[in-house]
Every structure is written in structure tokens, then in C-alpha cells.
PDB file of N, CA and C in Angstrom:
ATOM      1  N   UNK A   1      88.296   0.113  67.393  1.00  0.00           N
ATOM      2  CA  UNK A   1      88.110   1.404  66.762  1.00  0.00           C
ATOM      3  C   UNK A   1      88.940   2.436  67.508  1.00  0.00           C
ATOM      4  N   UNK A   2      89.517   3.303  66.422  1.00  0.00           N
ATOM      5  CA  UNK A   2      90.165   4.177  67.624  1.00  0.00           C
ATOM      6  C   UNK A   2      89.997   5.449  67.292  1.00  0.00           C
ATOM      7  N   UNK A   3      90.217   6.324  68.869  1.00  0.00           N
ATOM      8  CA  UNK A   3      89.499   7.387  69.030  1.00  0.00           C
ATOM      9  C   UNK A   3      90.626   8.632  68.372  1.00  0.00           C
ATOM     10  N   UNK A   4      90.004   9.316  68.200  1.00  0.00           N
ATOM     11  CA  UNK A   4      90.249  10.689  67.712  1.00  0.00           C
ATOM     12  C   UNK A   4      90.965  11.347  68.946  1.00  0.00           C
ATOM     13  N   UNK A   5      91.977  11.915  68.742  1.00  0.00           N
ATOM     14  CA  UNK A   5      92.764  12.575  69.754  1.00  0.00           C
ATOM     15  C   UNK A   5      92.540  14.260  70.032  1.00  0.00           C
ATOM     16  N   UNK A   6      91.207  14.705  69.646  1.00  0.00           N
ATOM     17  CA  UNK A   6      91.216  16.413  69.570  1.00  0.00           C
ATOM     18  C   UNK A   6      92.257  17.075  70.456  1.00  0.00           C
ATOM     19  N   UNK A   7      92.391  17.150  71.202  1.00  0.00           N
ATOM     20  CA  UNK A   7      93.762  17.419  72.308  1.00  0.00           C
ATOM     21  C   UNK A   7      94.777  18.080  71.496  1.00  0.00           C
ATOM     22  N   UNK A   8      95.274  16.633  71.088  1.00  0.00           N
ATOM     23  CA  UNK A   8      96.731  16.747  70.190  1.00  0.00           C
ATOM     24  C   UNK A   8      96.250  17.300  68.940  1.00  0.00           C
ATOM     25  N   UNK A   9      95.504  17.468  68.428  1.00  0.00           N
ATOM     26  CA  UNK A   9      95.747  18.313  67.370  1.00  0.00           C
ATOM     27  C   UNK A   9      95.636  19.873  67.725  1.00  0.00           C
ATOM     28  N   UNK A  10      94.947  20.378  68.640  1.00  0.00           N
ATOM     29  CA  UNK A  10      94.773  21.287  69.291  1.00  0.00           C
ATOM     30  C   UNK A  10      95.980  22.187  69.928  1.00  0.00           C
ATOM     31  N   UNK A  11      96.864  20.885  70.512  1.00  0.00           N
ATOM     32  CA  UNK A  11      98.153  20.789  71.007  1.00  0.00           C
ATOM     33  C   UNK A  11      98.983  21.555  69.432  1.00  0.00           C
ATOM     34  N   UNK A  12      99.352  20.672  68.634  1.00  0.00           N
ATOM     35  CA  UNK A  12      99.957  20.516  67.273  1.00  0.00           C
ATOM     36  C   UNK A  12      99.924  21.719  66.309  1.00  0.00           C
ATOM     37  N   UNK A  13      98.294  22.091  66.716  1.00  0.00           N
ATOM     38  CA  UNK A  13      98.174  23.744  65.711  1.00  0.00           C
ATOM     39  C   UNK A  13      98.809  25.267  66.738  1.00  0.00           C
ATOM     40  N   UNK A  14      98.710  24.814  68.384  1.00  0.00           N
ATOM     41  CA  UNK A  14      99.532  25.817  69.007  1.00  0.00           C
ATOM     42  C   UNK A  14     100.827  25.785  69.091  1.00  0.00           C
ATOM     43  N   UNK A  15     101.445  24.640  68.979  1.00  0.00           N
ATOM     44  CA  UNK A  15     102.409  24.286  68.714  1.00  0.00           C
ATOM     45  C   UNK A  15     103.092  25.484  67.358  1.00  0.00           C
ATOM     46  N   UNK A  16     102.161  24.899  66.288  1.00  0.00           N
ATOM     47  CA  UNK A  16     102.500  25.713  64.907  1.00  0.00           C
ATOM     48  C   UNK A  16     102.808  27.657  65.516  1.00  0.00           C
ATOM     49  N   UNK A  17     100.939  27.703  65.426  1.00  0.00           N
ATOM     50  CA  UNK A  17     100.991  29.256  65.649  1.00  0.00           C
ATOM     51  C   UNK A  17     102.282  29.717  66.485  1.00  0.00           C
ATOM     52  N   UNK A  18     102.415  29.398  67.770  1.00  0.00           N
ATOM     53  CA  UNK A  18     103.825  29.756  68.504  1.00  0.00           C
ATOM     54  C   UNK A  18     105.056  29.812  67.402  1.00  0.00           C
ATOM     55  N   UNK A  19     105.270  29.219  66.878  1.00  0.00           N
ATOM     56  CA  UNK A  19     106.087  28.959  66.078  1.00  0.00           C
ATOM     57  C   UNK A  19     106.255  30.206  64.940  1.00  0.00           C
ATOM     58  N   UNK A  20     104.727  30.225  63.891  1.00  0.00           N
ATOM     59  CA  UNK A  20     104.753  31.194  63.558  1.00  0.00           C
ATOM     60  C   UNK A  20     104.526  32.549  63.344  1.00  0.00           C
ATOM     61  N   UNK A  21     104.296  33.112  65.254  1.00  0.00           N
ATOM     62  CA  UNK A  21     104.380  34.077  65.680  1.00  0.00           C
ATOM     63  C   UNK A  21     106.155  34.541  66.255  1.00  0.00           C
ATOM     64  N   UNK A  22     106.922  33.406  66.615  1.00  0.00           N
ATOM     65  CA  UNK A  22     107.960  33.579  67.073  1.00  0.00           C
ATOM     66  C   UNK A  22     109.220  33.742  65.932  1.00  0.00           C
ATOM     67  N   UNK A  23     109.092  33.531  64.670  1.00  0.00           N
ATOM     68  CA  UNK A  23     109.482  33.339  63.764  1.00  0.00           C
ATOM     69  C   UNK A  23     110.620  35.094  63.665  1.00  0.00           C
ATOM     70  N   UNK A  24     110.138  35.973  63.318  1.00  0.00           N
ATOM     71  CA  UNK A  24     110.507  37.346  62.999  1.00  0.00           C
ATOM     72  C   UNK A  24     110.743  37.597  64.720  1.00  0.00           C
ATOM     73  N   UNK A  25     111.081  37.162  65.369  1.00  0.00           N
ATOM     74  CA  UNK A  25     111.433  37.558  67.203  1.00  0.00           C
ATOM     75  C   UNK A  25     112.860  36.614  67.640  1.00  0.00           C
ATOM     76  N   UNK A  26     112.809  35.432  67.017  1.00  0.00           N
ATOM     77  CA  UNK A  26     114.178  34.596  67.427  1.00  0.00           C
ATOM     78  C   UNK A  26     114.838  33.877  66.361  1.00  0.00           C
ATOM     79  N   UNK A  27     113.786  34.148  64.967  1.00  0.00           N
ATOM     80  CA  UNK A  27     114.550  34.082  64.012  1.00  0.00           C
ATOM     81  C   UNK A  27     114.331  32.474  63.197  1.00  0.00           C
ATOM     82  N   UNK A  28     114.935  32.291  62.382  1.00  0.00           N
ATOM     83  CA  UNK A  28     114.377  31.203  61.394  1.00  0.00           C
ATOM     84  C   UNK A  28     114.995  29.605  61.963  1.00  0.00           C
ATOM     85  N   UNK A  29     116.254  30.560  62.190  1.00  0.00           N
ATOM     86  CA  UNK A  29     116.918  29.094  62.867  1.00  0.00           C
ATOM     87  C   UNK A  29     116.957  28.344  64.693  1.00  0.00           C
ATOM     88  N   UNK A  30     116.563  29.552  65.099  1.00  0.00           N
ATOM     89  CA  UNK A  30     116.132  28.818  66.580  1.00  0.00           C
ATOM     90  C   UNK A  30     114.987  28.647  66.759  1.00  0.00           C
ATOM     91  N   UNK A  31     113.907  29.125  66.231  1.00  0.00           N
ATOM     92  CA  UNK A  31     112.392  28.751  65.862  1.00  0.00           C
ATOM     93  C   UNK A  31     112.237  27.665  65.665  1.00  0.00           C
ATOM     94  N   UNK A  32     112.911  27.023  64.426  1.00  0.00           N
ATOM     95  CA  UNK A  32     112.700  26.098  63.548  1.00  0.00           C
ATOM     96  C   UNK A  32     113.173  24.441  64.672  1.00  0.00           C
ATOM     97  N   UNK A  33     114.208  24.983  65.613  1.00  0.00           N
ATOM     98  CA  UNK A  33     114.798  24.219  66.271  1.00  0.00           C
ATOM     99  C   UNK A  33     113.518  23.977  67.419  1.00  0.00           C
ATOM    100  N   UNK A  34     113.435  24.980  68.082  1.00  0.00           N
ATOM    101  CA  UNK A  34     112.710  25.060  68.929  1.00  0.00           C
ATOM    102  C   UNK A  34     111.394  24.184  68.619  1.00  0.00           C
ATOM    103  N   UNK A  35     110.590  24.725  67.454  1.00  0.00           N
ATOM    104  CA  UNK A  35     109.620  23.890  67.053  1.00  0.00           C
ATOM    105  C   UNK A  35     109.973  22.154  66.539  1.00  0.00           C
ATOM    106  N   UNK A  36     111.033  21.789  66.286  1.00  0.00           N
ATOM    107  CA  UNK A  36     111.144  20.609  65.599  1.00  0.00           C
ATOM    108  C   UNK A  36     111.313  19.925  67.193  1.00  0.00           C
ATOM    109  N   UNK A  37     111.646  20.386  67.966  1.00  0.00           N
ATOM    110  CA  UNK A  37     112.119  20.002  69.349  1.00  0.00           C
ATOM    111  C   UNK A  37     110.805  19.234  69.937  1.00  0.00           C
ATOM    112  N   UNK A  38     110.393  20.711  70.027  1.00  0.00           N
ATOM    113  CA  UNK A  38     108.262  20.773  70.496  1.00  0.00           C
ATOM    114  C   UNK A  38     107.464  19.932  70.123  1.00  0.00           C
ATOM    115  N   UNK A  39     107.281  20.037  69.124  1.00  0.00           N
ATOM    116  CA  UNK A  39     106.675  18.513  68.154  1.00  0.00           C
ATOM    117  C   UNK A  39     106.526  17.591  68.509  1.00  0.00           C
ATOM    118  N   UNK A  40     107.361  16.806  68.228  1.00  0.00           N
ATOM    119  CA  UNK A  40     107.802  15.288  68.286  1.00  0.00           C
ATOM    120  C   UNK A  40     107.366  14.768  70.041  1.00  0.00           C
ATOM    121  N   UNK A  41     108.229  15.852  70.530  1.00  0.00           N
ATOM    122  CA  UNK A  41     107.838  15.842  72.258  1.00  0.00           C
ATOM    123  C   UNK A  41     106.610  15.752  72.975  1.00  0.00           C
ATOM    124  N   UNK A  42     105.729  16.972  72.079  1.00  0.00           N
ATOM    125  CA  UNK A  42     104.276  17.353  72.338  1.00  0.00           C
ATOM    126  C   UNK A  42     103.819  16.112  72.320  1.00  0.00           C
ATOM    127  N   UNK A  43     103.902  15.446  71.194  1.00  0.00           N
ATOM    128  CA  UNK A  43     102.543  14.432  70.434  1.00  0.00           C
ATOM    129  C   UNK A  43     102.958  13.220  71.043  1.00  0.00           C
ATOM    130  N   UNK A  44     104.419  12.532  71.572  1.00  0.00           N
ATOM    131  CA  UNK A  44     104.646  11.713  72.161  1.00  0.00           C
ATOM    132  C   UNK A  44     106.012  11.802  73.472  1.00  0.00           C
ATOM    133  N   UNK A  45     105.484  12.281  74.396  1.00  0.00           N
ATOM    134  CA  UNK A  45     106.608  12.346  75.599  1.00  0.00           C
ATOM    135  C   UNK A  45     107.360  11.499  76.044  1.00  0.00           C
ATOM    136  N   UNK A  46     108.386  12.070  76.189  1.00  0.00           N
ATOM    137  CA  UNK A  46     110.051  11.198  76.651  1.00  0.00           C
ATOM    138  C   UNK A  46     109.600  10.120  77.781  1.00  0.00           C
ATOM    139  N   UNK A  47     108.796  11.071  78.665  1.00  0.00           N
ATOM    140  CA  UNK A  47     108.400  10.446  80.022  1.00  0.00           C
ATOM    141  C   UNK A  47     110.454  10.005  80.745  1.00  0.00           C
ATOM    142  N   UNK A  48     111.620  10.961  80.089  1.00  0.00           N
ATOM    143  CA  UNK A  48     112.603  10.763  81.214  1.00  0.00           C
ATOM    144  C   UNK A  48     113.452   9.579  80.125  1.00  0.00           C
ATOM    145  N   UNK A  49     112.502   9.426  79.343  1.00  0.00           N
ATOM    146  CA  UNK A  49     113.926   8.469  78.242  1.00  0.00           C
ATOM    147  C   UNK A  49     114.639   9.098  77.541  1.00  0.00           C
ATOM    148  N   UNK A  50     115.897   8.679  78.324  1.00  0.00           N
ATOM    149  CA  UNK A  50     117.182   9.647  77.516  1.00  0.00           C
ATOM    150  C   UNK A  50     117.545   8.960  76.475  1.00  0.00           C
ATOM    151  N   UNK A  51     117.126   8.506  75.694  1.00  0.00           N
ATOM    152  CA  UNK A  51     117.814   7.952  74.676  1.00  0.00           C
ATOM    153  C   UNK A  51     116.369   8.817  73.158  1.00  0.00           C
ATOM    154  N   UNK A  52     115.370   8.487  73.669  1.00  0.00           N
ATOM    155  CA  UNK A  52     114.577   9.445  72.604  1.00  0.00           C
ATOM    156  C   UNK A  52     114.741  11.147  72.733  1.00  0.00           C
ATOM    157  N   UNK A  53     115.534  11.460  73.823  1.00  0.00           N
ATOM    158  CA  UNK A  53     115.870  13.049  74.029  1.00  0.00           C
ATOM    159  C   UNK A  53     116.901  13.146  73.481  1.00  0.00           C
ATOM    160  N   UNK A  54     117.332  11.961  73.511  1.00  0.00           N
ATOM    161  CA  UNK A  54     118.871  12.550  72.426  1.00  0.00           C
ATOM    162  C   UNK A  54     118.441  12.673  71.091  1.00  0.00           C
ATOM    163  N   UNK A  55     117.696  11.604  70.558  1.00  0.00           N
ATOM    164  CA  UNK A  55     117.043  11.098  69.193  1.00  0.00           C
ATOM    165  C   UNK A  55     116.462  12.514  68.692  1.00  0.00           C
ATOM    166  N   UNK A  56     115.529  12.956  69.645  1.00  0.00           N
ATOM    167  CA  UNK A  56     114.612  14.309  69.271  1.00  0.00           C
ATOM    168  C   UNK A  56     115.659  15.621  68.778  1.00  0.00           C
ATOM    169  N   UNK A  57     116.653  15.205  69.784  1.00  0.00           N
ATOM    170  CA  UNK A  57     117.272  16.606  70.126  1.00  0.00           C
ATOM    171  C   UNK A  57     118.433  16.531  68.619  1.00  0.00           C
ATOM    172  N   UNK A  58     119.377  15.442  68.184  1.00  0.00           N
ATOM    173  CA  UNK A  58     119.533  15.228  67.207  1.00  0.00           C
ATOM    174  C   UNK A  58     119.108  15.390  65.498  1.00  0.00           C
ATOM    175  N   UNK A  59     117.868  15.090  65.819  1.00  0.00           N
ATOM    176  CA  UNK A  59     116.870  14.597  64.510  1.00  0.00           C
ATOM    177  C   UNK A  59     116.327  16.344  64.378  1.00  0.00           C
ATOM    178  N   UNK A  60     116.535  17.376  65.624  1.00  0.00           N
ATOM    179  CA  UNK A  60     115.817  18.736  65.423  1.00  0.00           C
ATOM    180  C   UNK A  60     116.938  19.512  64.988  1.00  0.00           C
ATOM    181  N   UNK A  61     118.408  19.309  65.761  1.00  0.00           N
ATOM    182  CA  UNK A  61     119.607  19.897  65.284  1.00  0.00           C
ATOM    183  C   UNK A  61     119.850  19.686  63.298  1.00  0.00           C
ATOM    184  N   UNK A  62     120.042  18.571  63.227  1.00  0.00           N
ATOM    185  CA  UNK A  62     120.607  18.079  61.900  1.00  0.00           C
ATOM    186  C   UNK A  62     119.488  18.442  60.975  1.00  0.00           C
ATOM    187  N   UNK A  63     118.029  18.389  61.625  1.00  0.00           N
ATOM    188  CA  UNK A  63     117.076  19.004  60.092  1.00  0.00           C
ATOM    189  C   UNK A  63     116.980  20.399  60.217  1.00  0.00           C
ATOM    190  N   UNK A  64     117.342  21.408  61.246  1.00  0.00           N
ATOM    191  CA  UNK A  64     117.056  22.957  61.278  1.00  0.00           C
ATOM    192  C   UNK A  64     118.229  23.422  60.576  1.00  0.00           C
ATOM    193  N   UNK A  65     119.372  22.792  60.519  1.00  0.00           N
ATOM    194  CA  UNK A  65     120.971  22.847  59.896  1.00  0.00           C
ATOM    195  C   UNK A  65     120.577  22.822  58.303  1.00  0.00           C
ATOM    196  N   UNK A  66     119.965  21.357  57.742  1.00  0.00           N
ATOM    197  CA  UNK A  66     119.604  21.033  56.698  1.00  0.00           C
ATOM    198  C   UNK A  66     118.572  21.553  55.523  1.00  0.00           C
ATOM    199  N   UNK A  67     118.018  22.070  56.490  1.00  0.00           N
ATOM    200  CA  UNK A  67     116.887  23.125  55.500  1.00  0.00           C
ATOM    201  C   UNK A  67     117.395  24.355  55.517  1.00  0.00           C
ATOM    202  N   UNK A  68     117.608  24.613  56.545  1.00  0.00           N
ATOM    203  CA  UNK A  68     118.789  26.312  56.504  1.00  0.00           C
ATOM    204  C   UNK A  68     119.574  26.185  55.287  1.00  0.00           C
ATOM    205  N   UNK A  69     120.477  25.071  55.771  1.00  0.00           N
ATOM    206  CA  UNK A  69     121.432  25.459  54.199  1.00  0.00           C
ATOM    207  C   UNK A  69     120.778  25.365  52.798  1.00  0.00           C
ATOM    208  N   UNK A  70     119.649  24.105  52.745  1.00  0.00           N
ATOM    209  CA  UNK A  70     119.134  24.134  51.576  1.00  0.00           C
ATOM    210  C   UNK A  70     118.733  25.165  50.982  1.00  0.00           C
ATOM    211  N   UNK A  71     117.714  26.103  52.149  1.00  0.00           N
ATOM    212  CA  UNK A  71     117.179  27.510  51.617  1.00  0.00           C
ATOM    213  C   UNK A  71     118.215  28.693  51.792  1.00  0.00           C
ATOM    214  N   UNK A  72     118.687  28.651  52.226  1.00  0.00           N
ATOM    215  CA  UNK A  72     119.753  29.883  52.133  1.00  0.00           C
ATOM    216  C   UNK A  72     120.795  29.861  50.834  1.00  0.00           C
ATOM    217  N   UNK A  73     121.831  29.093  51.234  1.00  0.00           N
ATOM    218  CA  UNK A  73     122.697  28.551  50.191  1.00  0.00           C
ATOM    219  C   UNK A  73     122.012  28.141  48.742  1.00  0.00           C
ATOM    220  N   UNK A  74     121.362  26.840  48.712  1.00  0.00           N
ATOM    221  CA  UNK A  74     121.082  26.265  47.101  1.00  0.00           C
ATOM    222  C   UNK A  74     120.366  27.228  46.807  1.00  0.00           C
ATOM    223  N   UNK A  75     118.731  27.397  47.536  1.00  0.00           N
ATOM    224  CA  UNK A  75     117.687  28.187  46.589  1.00  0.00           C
ATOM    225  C   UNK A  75     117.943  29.551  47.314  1.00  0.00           C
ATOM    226  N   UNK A  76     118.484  30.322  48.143  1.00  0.00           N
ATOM    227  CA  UNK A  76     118.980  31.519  47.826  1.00  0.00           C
ATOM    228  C   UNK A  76     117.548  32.111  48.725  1.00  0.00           C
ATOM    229  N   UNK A  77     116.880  31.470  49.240  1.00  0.00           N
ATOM    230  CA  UNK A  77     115.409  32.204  49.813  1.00  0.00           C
ATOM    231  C   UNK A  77     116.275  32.936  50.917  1.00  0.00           C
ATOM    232  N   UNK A  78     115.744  33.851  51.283  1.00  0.00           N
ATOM    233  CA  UNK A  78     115.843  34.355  52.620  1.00  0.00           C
ATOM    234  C   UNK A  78     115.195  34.348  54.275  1.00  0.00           C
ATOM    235  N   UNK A  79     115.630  33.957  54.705  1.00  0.00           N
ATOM    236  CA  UNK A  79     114.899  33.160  55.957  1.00  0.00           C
ATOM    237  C   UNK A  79     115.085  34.291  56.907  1.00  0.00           C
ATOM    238  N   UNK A  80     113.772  34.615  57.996  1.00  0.00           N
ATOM    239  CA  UNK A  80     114.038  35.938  59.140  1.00  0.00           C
ATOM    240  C   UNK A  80     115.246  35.407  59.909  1.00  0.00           C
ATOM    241  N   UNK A  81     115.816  36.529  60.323  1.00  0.00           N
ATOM    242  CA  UNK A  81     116.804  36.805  61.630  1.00  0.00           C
ATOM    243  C   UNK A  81     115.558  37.295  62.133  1.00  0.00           C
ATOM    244  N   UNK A  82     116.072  36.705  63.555  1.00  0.00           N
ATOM    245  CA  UNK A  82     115.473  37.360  64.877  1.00  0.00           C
ATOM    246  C   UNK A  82     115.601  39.396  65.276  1.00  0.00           C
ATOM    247  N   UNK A  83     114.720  39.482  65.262  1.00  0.00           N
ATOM    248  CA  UNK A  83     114.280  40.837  65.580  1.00  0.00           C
ATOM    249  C   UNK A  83     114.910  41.261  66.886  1.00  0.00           C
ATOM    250  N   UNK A  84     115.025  40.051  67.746  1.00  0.00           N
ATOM    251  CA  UNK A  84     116.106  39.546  69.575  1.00  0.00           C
ATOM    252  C   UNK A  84     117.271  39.647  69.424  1.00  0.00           C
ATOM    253  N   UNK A  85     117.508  38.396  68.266  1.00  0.00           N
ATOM    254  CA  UNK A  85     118.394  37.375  68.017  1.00  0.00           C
ATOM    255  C   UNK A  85     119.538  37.932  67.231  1.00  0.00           C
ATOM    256  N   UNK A  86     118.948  38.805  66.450  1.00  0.00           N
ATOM    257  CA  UNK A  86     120.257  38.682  65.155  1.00  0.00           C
ATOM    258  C   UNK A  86     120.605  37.655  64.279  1.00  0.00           C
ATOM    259  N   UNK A  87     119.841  36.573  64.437  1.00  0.00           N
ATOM    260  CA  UNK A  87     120.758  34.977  64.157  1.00  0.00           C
ATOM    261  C   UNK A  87     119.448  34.229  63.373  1.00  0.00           C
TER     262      UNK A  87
END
């Protein structure tokens, strides 16, 4: 039987909130990075393996790129610039 992790979800929803408190301060696209980074990391750590830090760091670059353009470009939404950032 396996146990319930309250922690990590605990972890996972501060994770979020940070995220979408930081949103209108550094902006849509380093947020988005930042959080896709956080995530993956939070819920399961590198513990120093460079090969899943590249994976993470990859897999957060190419989807914060990918939804940017989707929502900006195709559907035209408007995503915050950083209030910091400009960007």
C-alpha cells in the first residue's frame, strides 16, 4: 500500500503560488521557466545527476519557448512582462 506524500503536495501548491505571485514581477517568460525548472526538481531531486539537470533544464527551456509562442503569436493572448523585467 502506498503512502500519501502530504509534503509534496504542500511542496507543489507553494511551488504554484510562488509562481503565481511572481508572475506580474519577472514576467511570463522567466516565471514560467523558473517554475517548470522548480517542479520537476521539487517532486523528484537530481541528487547531483547531471544528466536529469540537463533533461529538466532542456524540457523547461523548449516548453516556456513553446507555449510563449503558441500564446503570443497563434492565439494572440497576452502574457505579463515583468514589472522588474521588462521581458
Amino acid at each position: 500500500s502506498s503512502r500519501a506524500n502530504y509534503a509534496l503536495v504542500v511542496i507543489a501548491f507553494a511551488i504554484f503560488a510562488i509562481y503565481v505571485i511572481a508572475l506580474p514581477y519577472i514576467g511570463f517568460r522567466i516565471a514560467t521557466f523558473v517554475f517548470l525548472l522548480a517542479m520537476p526538481l521539487a517532486l523528484q531531486p537530481a541528487h547531483g545527476d547531471r544528466r536529469r539537470w540537463i533533461l529538466v533544464i532542456v524540457v523547461a527551456l523548449v516548453a516556456t519557448v513553446a507555449i510563449y509562442v503558441a500564446f503570443d503569436s497563434y492565439l494572440q493572448v497576452l502574457l505579463p512582462l515583468g514589472r522588474w523585467t521588462s521581458f
